[in-house]
Each structure stands twice: as structure tokens, then as C-alpha cells.
Protein backbone atom coordinates (compact mmCIF):
# COMPACT_ATOMS: atom_id res chain seq x y z
CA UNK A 1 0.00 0.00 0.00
CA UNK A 2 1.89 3.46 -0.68
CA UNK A 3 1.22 6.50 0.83
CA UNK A 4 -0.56 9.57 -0.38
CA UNK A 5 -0.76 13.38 0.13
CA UNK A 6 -2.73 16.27 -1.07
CA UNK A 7 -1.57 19.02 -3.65
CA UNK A 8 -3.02 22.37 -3.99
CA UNK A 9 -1.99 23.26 -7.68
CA UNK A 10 -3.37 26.84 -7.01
CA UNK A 11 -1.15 27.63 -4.03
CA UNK A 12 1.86 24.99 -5.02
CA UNK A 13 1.50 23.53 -1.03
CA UNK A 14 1.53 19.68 -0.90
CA UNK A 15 0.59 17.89 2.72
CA UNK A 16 2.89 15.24 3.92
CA UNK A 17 2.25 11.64 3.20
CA UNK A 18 0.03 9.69 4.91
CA UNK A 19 -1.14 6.35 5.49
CA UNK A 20 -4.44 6.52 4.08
CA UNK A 21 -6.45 8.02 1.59
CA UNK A 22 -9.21 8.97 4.11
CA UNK A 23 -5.81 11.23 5.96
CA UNK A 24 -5.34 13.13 2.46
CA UNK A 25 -8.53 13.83 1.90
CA UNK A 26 -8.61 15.13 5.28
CA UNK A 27 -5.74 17.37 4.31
CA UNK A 28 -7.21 18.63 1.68
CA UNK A 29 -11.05 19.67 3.18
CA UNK A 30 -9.20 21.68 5.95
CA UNK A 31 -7.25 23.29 3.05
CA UNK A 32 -9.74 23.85 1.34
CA UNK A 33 -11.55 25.18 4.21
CA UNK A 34 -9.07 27.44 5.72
CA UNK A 35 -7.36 28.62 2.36
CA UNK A 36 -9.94 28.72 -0.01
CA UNK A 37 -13.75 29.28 2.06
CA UNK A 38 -14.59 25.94 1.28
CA UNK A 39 -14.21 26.08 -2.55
CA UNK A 40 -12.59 23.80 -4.75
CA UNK A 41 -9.08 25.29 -6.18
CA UNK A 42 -8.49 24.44 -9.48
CA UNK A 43 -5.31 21.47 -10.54
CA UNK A 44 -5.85 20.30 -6.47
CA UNK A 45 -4.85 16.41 -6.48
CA UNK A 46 -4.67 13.24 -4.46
CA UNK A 47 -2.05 11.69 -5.57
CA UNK A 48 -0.24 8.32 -4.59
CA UNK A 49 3.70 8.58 -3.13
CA UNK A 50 6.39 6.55 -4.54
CA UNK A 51 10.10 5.81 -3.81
CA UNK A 52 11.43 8.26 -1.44
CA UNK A 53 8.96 11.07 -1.68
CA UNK A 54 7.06 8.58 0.50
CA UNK A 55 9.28 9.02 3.63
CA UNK A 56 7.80 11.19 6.47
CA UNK A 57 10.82 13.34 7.71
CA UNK A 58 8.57 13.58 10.98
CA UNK A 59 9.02 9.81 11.12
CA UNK A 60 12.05 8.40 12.88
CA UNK A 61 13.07 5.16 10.94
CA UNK A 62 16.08 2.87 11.72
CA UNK A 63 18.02 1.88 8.54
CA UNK A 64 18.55 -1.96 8.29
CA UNK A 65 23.16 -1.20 7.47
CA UNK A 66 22.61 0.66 10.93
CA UNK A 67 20.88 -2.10 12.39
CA UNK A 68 23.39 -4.80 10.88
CA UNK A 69 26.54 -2.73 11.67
CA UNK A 70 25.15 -2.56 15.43
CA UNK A 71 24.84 -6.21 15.66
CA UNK A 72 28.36 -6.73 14.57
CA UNK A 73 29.43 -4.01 17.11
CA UNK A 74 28.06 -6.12 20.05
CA UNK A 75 29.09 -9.49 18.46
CA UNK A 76 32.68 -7.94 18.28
CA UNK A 77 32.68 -6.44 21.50
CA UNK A 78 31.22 -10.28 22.70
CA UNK A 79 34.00 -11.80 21.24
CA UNK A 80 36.66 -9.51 22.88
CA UNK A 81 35.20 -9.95 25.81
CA UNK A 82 35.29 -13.49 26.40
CA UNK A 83 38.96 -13.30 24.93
CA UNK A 84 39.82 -11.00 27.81
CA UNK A 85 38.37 -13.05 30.48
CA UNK A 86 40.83 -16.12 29.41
């Protein structure tokens, strides 16, 4: 399932991506609503979110090389440690 967002082609502002298409089209009525008096601007668009544009920067996310490189930090630091205690 990929994300979406809302685009006002009128004012050039674009929501950030969201889950659902219920949460863009929530985006867009309170645009609509606080921008525009409750009209419909003209080129606004729902639109689905692929590749990276579908990242939330408000969204912490934990890369799988960080995650791998951490477990070989504490396998390492495992190893030394039993070493040591020879």
C-alpha cells in the first residue's frame, strides 16, 4: 500500500504523506476550508507517493546497514570480551 498526500496546484503547497487516503482527503477539506472558504481550487490532487517522496521526515526510521553494523558491534565487543576473560 503506498502513501498519499494532497496538492493544492493553485497555491503549489503539498501535505505530507500519509497512510491513508481517508488522511489526504482530510488534508485537503481543511485546506480547502481554511485557504480557499470551502471552494474547490483548481489542478488540487490526491495523488499516490512513490520511492522516497514517500518518507515522512517527521518519522524516525532505523536503517537496516545501521541495524546490521550494530549487531556486529556487540558481536565484536562479545568476542573480545570473552577473549579477555581467558
Amino acid at each position: 500500500m503506498s502513501p498519499y498526500r494532497y496538492r493544492c496546484g493553485q497555491c503549489r503547497a503539498t501535505s505530507p504523506p500519509t497512510i491513508t487516503q481517508a488522511e489526504a482527503e482530510a488534508h485537503r477539506d481543511h485546506h480547502r476550508a481554511s485557504v480557499h472558504g470551502g471552494l474547490a481550487p483548481d489542478g488540487e490532487d490526491i495523488e499516490t507517493v512513490r520511492g522516497d517522496a514517500a518518507r515522512n521526515p517527521d518519522t524516525r526510521y532505523l536503517s537496516t546497514r545501521a541495524a546490521l553494523i550494530g549487531i556486529g558491534l556487540l558481536a565484536l565487543a562479545s568476542l573480545i570480551s570473552r577473549v579477555l576473560d581467558r
